[in-house]
Protein backbone atom coordinates (compact mmCIF):
# COMPACT_ATOMS: atom_id res chain seq x y z
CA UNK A 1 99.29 129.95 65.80
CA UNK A 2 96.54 131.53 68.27
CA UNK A 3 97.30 130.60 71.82
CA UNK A 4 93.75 128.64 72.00
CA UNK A 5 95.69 125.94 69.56
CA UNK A 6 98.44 125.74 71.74
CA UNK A 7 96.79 125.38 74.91
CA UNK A 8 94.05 122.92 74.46
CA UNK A 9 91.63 121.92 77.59
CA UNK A 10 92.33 118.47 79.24
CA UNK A 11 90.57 116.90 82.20
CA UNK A 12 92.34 116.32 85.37
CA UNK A 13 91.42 114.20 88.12
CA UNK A 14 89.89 115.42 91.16
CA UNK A 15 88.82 112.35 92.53
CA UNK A 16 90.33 108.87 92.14
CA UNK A 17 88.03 105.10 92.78
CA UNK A 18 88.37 101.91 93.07
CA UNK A 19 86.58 99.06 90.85
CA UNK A 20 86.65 95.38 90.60
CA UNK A 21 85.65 93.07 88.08
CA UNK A 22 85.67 89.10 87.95
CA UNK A 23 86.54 87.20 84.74
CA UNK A 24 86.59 82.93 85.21
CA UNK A 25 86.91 83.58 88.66
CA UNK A 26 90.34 85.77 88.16
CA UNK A 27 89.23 89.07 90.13
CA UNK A 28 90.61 92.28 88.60
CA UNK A 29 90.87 95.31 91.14
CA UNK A 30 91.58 98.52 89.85
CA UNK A 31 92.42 101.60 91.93
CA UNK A 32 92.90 104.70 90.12
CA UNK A 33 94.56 107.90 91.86
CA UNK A 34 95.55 111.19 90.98
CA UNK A 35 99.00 111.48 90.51
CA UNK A 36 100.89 114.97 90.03
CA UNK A 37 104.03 113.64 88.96
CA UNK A 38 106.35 110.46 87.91
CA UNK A 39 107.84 110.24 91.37
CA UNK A 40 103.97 110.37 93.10
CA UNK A 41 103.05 108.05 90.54
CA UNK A 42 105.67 105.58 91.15
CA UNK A 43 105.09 105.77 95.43
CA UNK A 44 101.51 105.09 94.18
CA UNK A 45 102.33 102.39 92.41
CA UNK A 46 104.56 100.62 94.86
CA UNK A 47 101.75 100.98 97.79
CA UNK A 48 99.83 99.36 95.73
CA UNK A 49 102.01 96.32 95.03
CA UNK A 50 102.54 96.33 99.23
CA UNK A 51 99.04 96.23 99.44
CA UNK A 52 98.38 93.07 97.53
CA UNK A 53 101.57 91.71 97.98
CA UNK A 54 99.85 88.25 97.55
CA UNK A 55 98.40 89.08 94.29
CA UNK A 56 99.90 87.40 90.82
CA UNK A 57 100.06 90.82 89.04
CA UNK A 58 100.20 93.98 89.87
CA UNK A 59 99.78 95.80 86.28
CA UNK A 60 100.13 99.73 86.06
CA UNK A 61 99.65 102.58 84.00
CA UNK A 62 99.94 106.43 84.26
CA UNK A 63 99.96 109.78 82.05
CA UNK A 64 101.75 112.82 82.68
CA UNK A 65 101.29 116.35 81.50
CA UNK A 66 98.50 118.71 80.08
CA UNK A 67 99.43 116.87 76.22
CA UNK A 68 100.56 113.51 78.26
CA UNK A 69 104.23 114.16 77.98
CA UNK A 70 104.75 111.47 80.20
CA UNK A 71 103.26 107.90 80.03
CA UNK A 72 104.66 104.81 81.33
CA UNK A 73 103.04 101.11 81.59
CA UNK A 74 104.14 97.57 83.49
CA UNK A 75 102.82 94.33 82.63
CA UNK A 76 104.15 93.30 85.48
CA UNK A 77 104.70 89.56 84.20
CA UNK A 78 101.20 89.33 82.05
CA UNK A 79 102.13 88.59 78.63
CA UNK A 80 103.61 91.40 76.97
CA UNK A 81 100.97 93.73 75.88
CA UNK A 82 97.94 92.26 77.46
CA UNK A 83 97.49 94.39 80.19
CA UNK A 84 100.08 97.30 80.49
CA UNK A 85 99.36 99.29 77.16
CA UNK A 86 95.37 98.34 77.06
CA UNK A 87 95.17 100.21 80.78
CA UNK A 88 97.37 102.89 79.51
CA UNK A 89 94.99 103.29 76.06
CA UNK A 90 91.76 103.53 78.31
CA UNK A 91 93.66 106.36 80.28
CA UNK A 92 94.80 108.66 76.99
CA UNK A 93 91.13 107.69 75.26
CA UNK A 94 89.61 109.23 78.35
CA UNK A 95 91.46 112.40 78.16
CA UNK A 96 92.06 112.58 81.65
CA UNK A 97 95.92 113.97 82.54
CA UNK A 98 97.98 113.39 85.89
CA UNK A 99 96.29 109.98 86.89
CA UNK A 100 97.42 106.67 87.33
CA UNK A 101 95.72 102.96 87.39
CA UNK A 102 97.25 99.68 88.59
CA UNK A 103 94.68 96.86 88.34
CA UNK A 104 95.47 93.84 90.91
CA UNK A 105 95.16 90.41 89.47
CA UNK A 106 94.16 87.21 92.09
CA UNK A 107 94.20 84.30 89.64
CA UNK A 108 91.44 82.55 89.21
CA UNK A 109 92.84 78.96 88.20
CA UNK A 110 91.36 79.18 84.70
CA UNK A 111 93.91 81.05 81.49
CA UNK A 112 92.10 83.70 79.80
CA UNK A 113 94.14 84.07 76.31
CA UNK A 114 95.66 87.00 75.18
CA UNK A 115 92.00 88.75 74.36
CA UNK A 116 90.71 87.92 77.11
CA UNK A 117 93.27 89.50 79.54
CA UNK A 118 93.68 92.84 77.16
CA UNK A 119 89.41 92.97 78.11
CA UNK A 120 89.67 92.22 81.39
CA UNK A 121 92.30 94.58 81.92
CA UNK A 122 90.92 97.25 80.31
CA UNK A 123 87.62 96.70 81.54
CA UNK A 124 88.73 96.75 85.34
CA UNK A 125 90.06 100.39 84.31
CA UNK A 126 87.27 101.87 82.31
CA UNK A 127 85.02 100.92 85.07
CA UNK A 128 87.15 102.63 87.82
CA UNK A 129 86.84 105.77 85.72
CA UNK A 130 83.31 105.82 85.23
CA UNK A 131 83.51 106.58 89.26
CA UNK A 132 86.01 108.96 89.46
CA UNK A 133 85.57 112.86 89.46
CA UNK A 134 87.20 114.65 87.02
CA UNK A 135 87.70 118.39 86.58
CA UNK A 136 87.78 120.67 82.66
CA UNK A 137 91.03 122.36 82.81
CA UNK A 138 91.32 125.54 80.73
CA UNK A 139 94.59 127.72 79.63
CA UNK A 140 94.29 131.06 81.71
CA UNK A 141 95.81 133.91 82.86
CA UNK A 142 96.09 135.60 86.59
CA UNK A 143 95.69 139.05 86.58
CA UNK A 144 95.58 141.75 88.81
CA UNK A 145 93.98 145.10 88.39
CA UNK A 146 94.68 148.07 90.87
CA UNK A 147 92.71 150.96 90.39
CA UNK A 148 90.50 153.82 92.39
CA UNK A 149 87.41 153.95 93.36
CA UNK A 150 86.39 155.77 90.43
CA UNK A 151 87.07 153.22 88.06
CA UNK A 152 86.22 150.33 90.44
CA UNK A 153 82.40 150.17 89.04
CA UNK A 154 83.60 150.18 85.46
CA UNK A 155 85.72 147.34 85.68
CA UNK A 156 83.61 146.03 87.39
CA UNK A 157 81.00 145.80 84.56
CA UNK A 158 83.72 144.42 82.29
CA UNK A 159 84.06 141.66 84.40
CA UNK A 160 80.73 140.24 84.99
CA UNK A 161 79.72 140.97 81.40
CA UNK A 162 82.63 138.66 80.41
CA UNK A 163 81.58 136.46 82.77
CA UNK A 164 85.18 136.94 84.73
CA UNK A 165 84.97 136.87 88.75
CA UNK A 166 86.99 137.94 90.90
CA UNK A 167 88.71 135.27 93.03
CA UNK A 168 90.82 138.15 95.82
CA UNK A 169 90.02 141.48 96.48
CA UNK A 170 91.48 144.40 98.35
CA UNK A 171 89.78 147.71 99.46
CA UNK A 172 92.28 150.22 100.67
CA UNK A 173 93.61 153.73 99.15
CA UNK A 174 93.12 152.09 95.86
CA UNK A 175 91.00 148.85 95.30
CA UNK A 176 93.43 145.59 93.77
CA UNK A 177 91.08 143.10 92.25
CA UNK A 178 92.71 139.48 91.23
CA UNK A 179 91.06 137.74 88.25
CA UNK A 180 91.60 134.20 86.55
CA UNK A 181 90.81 135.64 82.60
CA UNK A 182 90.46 132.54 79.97
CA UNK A 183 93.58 132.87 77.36
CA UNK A 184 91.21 133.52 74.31
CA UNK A 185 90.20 136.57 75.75
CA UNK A 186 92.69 138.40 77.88
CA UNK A 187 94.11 140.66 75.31
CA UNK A 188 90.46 142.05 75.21
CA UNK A 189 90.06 142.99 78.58
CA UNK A 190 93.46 144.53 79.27
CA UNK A 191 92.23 146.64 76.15
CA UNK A 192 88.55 147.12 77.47
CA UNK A 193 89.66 147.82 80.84
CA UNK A 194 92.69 150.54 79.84
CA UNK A 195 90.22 152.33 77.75
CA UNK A 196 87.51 152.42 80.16
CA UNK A 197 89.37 153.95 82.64
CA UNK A 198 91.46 156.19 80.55
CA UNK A 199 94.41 153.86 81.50
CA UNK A 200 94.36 154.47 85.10
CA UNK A 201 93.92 151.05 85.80
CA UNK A 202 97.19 149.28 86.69
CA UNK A 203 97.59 145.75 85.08
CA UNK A 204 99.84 143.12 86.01
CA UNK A 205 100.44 139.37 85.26
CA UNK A 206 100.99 137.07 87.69
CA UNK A 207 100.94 133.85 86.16
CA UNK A 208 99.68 131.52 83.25
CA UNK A 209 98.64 128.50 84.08
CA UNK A 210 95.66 125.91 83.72
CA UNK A 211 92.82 126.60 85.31
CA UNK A 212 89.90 124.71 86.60
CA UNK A 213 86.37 125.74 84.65
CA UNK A 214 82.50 124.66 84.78
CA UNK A 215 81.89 122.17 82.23
């Protein structure tokens, strides 16, 4: 399996919002935050319920994880299904990773049935999302290059014809460049850069890791 298969591109929130909707007078308030992990998602979650303590529900939703490893979802005394798992569907349909949602709930005096509540629900979400900011994350690799001057301009050249830029740089008895190099194509610049400079160059690794990229 090539590494693009493994490491497919997810969007991660940059930027969380806040929506409401109103449904028979019920108001449905959704607040949607980025979340890096179950224990930030959780604190979220309970300042949320402090918040509107005087709320009926306090429903939540989150997904963990570049392939959403992680997912949880309360309906936090809605009837089962009608608000939890629609919120979290709207979150893995959207693609987005590391985010969480609870939508508030002031009832409104009138019962909304089962349908309406899994609309209203997911509704209040997808319309929190359509104001969020959101970020393409990409598989890449950190590299860093130390060579001389020489070989500085031919690297260089390899770089901004593959559209690579260099993110840290440091000019003294040799120059160390530090480059974020999708996955796809790393194996073809450690190659293009070792034979342009007659292997001079000195490659190393620092990290994998997911990257944020121009849409």
């Amino acid at each position: 399996m090539n590494e693009r298969m493994e490491y497919d591109d997810f969007l991660m929130l940059i930027k969380g919002a806040e929506a409401e909707i109103v449904e028979k007078k019920s108001r449905f308030i959704a607040t949607v935050r980025p979340v890096a992990d179950e224990i930030a998602a959780t604190a979220f979650i309970d300042e949320m319920k402090k918040k509107y303590y005087d709320a009926r529900h306090n429903c939540s939703a989150f997904v963990i994880g570049s392939k959403a490893e992680l997912t949880r979802s309360s309906d936090d005394g809605e009837p089962s299904g009608t608000a939890g798992r629609p919120m979290l569907e709207v979150l893995l349909g959207s693609g987005i990773r590391n985010i969480a949602v609870v939508v508030t709930r002031y009832f409104g005096g009138t019962l909304l049935g089962t349908g309406g509540l899994v609309r209203a629900y997911s509704g209040a979400v997808k319309e929190a999302l359509a104001l969020c900011e959101t970020a393409r994350q990409h598989f890449c690799v950190k590299l860093e290059i130390k060579t001389d001057y020489n070989a500085v301009g031919k690297i260089q050249y390899l770089l901004s014809n593959s559209g690579i830029n260099v993110i840290d740089s440091t000019y003294g008895v040799d120059v160390e460049l530090t480059v974020i190099v999708p996955i796809e194509g790393y194996d073809r610049l450690c190659k293009g850069i070792t034979e342009a400079t007659g292997a001079r160059a000195r490659l190393r690794e620092i990290e994998r890791m997911y990257y944020k990229i121009s849409p």
